[in-house]
PDB file of N, CA and C in Angstrom:
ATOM      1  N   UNK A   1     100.108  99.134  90.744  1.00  0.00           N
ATOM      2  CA  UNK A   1      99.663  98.008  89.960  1.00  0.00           C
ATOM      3  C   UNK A   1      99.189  96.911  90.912  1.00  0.00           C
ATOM      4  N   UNK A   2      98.117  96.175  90.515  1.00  0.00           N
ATOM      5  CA  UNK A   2      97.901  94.971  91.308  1.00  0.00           C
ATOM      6  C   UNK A   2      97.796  93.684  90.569  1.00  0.00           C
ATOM      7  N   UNK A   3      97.920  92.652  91.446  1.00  0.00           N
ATOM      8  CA  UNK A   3      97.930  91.292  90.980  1.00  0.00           C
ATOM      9  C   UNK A   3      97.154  90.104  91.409  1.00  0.00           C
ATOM     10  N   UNK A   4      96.412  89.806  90.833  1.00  0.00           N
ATOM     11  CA  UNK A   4      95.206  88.882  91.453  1.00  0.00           C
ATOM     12  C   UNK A   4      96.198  87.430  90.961  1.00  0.00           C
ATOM     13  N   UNK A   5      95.991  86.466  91.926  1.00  0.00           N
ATOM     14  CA  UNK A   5      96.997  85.546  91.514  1.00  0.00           C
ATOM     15  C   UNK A   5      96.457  83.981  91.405  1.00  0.00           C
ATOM     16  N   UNK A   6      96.524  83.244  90.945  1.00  0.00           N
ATOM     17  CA  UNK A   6      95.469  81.628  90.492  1.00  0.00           C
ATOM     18  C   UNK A   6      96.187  80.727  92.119  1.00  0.00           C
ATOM     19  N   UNK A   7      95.372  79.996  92.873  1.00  0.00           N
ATOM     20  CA  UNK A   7      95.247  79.466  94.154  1.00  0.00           C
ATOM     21  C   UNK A   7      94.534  78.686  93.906  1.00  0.00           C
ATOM     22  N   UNK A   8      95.173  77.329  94.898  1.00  0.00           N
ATOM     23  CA  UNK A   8      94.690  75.973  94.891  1.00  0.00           C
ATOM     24  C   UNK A   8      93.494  75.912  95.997  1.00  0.00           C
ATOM     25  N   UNK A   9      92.791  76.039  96.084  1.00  0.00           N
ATOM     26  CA  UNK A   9      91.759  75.528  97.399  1.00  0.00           C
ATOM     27  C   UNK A   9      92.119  74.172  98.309  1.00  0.00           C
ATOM     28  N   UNK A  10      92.668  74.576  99.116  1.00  0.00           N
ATOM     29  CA  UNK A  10      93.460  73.413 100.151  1.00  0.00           C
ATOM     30  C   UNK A  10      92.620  73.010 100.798  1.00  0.00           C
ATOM     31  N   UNK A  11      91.687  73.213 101.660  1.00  0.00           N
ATOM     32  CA  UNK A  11      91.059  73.286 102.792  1.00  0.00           C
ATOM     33  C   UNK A  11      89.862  74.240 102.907  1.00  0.00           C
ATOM     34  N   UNK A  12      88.768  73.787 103.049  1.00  0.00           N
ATOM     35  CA  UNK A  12      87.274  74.910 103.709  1.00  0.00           C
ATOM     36  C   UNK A  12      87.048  74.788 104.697  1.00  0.00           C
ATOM     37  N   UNK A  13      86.703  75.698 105.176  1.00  0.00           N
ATOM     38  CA  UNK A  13      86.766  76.518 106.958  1.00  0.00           C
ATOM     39  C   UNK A  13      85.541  76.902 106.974  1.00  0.00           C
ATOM     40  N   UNK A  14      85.153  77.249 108.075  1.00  0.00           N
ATOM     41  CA  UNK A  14      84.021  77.830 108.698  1.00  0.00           C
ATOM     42  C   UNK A  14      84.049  79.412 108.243  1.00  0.00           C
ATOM     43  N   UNK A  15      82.478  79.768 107.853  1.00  0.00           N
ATOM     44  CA  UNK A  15      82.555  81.096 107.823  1.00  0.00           C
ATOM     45  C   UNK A  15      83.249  81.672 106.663  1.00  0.00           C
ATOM     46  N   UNK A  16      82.676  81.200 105.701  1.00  0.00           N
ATOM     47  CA  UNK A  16      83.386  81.350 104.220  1.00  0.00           C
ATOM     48  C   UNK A  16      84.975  81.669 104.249  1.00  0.00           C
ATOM     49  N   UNK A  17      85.468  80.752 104.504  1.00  0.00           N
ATOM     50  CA  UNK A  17      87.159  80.998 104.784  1.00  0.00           C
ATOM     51  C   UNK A  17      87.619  79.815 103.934  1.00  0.00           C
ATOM     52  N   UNK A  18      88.776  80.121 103.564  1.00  0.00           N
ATOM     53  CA  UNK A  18      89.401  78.637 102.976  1.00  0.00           C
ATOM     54  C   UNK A  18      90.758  78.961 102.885  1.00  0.00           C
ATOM     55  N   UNK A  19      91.683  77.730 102.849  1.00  0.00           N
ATOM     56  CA  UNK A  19      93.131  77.607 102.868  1.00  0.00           C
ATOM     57  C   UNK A  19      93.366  77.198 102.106  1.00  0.00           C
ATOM     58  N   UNK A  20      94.364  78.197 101.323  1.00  0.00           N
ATOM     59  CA  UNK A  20      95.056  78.452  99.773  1.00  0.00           C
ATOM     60  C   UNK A  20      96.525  77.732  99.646  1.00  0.00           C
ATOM     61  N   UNK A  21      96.638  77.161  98.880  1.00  0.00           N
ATOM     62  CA  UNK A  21      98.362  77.087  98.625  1.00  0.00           C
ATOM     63  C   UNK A  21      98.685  77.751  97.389  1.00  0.00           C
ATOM     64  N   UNK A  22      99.673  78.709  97.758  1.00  0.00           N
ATOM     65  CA  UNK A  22     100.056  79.260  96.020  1.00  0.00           C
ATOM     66  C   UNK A  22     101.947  78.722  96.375  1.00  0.00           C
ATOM     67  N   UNK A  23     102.726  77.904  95.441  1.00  0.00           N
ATOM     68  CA  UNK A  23     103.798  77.485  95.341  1.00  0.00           C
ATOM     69  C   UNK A  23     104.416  77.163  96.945  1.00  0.00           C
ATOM     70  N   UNK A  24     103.677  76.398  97.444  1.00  0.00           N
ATOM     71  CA  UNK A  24     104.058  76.290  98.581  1.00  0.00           C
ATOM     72  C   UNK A  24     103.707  77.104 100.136  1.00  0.00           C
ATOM     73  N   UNK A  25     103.322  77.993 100.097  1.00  0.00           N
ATOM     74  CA  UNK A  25     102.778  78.927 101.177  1.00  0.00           C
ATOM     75  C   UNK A  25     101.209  78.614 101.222  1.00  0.00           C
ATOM     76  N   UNK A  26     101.303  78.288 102.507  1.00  0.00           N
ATOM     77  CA  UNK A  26      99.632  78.637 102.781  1.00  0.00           C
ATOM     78  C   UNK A  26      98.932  79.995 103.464  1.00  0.00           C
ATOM     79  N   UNK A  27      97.588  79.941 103.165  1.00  0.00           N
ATOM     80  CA  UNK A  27      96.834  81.512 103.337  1.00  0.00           C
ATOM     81  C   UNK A  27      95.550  81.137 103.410  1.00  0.00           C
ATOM     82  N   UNK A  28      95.274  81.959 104.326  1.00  0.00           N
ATOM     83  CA  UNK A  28      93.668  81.754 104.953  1.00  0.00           C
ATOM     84  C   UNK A  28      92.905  83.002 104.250  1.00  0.00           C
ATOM     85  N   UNK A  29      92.111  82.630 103.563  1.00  0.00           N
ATOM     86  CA  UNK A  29      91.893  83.699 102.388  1.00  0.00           C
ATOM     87  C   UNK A  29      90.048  83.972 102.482  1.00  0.00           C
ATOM     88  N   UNK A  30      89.003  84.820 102.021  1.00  0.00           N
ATOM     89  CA  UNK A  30      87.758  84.496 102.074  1.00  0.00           C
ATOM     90  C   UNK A  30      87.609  84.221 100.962  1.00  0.00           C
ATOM     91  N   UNK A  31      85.769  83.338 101.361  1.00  0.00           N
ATOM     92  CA  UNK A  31      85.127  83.125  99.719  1.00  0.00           C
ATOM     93  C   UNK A  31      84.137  83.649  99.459  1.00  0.00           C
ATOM     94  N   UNK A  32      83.842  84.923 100.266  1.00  0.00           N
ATOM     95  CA  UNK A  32      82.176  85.513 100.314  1.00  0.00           C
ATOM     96  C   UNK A  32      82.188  85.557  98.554  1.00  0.00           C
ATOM     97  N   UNK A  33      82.809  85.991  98.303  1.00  0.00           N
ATOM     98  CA  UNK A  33      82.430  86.349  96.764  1.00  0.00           C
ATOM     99  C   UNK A  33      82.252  85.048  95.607  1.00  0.00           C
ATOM    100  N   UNK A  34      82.383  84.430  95.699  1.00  0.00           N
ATOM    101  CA  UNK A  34      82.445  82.900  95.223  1.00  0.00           C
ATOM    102  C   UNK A  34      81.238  82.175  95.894  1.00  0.00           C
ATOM    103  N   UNK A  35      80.674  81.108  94.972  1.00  0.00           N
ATOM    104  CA  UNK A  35      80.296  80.276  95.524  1.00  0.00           C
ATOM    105  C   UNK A  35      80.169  79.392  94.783  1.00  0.00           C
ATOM    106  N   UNK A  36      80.226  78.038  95.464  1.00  0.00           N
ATOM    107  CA  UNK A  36      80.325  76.599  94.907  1.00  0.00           C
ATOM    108  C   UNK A  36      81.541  76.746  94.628  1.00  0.00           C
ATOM    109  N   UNK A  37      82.387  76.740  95.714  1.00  0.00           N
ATOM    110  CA  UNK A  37      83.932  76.273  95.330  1.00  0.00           C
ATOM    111  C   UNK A  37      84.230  74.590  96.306  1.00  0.00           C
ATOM    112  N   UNK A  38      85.341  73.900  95.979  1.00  0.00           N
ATOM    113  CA  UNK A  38      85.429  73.115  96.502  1.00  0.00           C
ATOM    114  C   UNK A  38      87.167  72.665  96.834  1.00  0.00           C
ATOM    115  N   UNK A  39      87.605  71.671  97.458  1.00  0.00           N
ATOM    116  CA  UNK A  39      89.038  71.610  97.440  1.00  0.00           C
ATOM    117  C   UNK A  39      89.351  71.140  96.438  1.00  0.00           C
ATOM    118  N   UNK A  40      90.589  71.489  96.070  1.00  0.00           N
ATOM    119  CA  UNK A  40      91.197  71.191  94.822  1.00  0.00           C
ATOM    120  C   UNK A  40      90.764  72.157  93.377  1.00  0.00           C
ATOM    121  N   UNK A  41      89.630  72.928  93.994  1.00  0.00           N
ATOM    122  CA  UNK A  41      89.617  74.317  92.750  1.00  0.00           C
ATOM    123  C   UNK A  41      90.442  75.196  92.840  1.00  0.00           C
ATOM    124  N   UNK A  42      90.592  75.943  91.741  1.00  0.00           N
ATOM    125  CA  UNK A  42      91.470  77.499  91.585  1.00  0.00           C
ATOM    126  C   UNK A  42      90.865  78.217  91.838  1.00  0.00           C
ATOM    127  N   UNK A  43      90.782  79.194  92.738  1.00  0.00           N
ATOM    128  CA  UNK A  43      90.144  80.807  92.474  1.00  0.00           C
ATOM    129  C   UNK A  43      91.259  81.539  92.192  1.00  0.00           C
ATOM    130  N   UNK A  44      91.040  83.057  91.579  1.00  0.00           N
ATOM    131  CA  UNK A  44      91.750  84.261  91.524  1.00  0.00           C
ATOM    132  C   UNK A  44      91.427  85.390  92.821  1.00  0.00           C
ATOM    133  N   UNK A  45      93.007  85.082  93.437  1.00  0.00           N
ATOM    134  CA  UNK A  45      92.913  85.610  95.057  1.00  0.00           C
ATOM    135  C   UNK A  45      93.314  87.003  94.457  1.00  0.00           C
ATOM    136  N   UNK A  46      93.248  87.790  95.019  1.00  0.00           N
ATOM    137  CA  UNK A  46      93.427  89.451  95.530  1.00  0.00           C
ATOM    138  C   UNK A  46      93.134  90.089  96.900  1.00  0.00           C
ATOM    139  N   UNK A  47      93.947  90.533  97.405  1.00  0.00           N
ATOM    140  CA  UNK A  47      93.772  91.313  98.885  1.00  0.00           C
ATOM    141  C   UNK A  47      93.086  90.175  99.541  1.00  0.00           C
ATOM    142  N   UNK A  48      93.659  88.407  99.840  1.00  0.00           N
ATOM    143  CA  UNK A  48      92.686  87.910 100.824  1.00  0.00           C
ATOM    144  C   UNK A  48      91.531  87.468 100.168  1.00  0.00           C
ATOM    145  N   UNK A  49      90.895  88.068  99.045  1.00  0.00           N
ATOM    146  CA  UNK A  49      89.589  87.523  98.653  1.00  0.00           C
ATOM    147  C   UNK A  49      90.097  86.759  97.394  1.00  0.00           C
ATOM    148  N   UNK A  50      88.883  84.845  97.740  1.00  0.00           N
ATOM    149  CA  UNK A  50      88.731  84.541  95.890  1.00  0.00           C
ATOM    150  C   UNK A  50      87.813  85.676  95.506  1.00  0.00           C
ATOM    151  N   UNK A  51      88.064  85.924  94.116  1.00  0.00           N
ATOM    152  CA  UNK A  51      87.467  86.906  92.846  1.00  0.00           C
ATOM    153  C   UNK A  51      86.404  85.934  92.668  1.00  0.00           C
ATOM    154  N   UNK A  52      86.945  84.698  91.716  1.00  0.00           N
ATOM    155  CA  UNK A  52      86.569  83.980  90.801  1.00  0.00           C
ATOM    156  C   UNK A  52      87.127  82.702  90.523  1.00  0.00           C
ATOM    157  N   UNK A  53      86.415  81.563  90.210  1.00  0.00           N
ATOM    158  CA  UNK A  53      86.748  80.134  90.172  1.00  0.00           C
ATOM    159  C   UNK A  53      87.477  80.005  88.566  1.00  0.00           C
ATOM    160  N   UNK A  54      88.668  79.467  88.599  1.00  0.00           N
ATOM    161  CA  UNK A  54      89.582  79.215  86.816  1.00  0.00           C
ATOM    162  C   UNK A  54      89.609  77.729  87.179  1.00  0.00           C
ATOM    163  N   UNK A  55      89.724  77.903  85.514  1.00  0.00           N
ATOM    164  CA  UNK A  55      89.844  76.638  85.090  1.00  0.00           C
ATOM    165  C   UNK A  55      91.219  76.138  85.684  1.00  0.00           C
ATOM    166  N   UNK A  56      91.378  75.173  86.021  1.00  0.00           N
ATOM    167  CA  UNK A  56      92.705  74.125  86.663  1.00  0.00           C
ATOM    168  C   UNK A  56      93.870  74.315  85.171  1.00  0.00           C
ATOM    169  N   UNK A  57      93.676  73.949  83.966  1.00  0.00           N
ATOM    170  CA  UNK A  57      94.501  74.166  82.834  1.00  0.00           C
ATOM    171  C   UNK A  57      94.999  75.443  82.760  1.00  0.00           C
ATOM    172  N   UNK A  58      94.139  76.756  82.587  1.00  0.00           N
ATOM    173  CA  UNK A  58      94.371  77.870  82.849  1.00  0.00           C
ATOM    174  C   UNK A  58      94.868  78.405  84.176  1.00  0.00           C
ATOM    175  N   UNK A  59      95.130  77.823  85.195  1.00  0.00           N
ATOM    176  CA  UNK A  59      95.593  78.240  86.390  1.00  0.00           C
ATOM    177  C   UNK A  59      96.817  77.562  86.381  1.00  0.00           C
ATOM    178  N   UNK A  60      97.518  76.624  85.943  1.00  0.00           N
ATOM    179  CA  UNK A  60      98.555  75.686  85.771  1.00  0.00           C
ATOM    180  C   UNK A  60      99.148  76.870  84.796  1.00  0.00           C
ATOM    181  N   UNK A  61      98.602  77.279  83.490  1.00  0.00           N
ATOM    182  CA  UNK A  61      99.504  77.883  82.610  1.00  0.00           C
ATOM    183  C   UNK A  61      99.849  79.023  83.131  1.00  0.00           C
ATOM    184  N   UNK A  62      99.077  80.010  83.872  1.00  0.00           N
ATOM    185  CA  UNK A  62      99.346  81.243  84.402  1.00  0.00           C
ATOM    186  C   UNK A  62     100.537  81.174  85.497  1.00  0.00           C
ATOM    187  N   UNK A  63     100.546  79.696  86.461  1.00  0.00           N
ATOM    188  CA  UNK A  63     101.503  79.783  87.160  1.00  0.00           C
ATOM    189  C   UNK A  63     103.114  79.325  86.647  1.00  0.00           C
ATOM    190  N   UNK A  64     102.797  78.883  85.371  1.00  0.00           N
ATOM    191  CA  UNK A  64     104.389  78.672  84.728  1.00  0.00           C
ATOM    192  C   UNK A  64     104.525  79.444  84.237  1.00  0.00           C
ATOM    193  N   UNK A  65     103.736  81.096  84.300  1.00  0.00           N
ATOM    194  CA  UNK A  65     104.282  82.162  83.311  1.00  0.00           C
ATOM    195  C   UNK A  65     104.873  82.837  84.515  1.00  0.00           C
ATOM    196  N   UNK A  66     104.070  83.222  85.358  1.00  0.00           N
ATOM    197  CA  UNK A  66     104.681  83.426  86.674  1.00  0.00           C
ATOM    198  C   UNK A  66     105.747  82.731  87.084  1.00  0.00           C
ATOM    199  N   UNK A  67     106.186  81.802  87.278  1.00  0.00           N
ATOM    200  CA  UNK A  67     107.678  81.198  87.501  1.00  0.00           C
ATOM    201  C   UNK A  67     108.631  80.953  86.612  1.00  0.00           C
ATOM    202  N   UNK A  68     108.349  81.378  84.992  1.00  0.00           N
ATOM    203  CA  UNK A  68     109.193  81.716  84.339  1.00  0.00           C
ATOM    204  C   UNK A  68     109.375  83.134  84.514  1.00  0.00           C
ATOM    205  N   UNK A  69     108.692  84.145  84.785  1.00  0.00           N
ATOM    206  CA  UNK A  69     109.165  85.649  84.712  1.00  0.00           C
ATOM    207  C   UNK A  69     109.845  85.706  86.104  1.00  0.00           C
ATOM    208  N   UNK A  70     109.684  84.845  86.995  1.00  0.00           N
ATOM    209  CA  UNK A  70     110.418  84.684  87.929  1.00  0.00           C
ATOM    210  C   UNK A  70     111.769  84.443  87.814  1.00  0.00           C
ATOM    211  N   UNK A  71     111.888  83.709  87.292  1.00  0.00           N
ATOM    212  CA  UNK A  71     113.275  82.645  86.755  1.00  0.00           C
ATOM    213  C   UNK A  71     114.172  84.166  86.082  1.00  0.00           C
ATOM    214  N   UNK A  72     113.345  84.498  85.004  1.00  0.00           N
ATOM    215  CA  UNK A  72     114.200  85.365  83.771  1.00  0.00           C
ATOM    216  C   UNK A  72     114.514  86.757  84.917  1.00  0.00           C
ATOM    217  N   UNK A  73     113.849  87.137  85.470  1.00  0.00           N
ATOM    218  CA  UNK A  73     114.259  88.449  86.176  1.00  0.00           C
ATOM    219  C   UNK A  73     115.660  88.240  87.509  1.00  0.00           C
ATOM    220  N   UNK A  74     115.116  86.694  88.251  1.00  0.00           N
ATOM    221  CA  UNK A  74     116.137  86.540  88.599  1.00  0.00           C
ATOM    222  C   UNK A  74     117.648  86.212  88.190  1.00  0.00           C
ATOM    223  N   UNK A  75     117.243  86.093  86.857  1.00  0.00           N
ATOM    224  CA  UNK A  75     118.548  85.892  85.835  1.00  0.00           C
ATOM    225  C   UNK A  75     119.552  86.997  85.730  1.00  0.00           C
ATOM    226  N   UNK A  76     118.618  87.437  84.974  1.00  0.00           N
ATOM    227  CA  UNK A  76     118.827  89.164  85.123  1.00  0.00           C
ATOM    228  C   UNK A  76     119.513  90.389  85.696  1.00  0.00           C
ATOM    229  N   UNK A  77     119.233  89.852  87.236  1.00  0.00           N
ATOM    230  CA  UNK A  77     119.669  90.603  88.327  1.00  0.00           C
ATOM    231  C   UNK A  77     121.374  89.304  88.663  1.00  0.00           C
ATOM    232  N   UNK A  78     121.493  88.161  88.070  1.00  0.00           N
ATOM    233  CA  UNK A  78     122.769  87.802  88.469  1.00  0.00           C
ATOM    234  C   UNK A  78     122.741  86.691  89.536  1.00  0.00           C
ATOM    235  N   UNK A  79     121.555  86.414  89.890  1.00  0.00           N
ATOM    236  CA  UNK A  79     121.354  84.992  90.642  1.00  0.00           C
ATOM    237  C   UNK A  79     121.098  83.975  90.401  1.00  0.00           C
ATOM    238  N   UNK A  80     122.022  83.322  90.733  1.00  0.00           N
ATOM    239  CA  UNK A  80     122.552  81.736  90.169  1.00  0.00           C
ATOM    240  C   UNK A  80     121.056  81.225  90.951  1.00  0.00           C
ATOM    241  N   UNK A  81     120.563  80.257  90.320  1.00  0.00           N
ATOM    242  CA  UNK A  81     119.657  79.335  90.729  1.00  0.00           C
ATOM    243  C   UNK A  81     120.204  78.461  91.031  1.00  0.00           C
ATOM    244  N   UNK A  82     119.621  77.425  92.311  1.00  0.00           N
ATOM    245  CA  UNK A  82     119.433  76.204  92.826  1.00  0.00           C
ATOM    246  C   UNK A  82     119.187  75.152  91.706  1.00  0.00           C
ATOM    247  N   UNK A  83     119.759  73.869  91.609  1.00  0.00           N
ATOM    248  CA  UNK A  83     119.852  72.713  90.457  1.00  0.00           C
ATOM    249  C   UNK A  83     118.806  71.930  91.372  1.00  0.00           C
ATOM    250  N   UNK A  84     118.122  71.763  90.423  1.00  0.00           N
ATOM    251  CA  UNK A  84     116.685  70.706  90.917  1.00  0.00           C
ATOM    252  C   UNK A  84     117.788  69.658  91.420  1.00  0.00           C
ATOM    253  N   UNK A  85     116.599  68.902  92.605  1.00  0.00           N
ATOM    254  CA  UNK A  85     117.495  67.834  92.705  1.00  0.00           C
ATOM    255  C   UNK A  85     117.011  66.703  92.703  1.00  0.00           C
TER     256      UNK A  85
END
């Protein structure tokens, strides 16, 4: 199975490159396939490459489904979560 995942555009680089933040991690990712992206857009990363530019609303909702199935599986398995602080 694979997972193409919604990414913030941090930073543009030389040589169609750009630096991603997904929940904190950064990634030096390409944009040959994209164009007219800018910082502060979403693309849909896979293997290193943006796919495709999302909407910011739709990339916000996809990543709270993702950190809720996060949440519930780690439930699941019996691990106490960290209390915001």
């Amino acid at each position: 199975m694979c997972l193409a995942l919604p990414c913030r555009i941090v930073e543009l680089r030389p040589d169609d490159q750009a630096l991603i933040d997904i929940a904190g991690v950064s990634k030096e990712i390409s944009l040959a396939l994209v164009e007219d992206v800018a910082v502060g857009d979403y693309v849909i990363v896979h293997v290193g490459y943006a796919l495709t530019r999302l909407d910011p609303e739709e990339a916000e909702k996809t990543l709270a489904l993702f950190a809720e199935f996060g949440e519930a599986a780690l439930r699941e398995a019996g691990v106490k979560m960290a209390s915001p602080m």
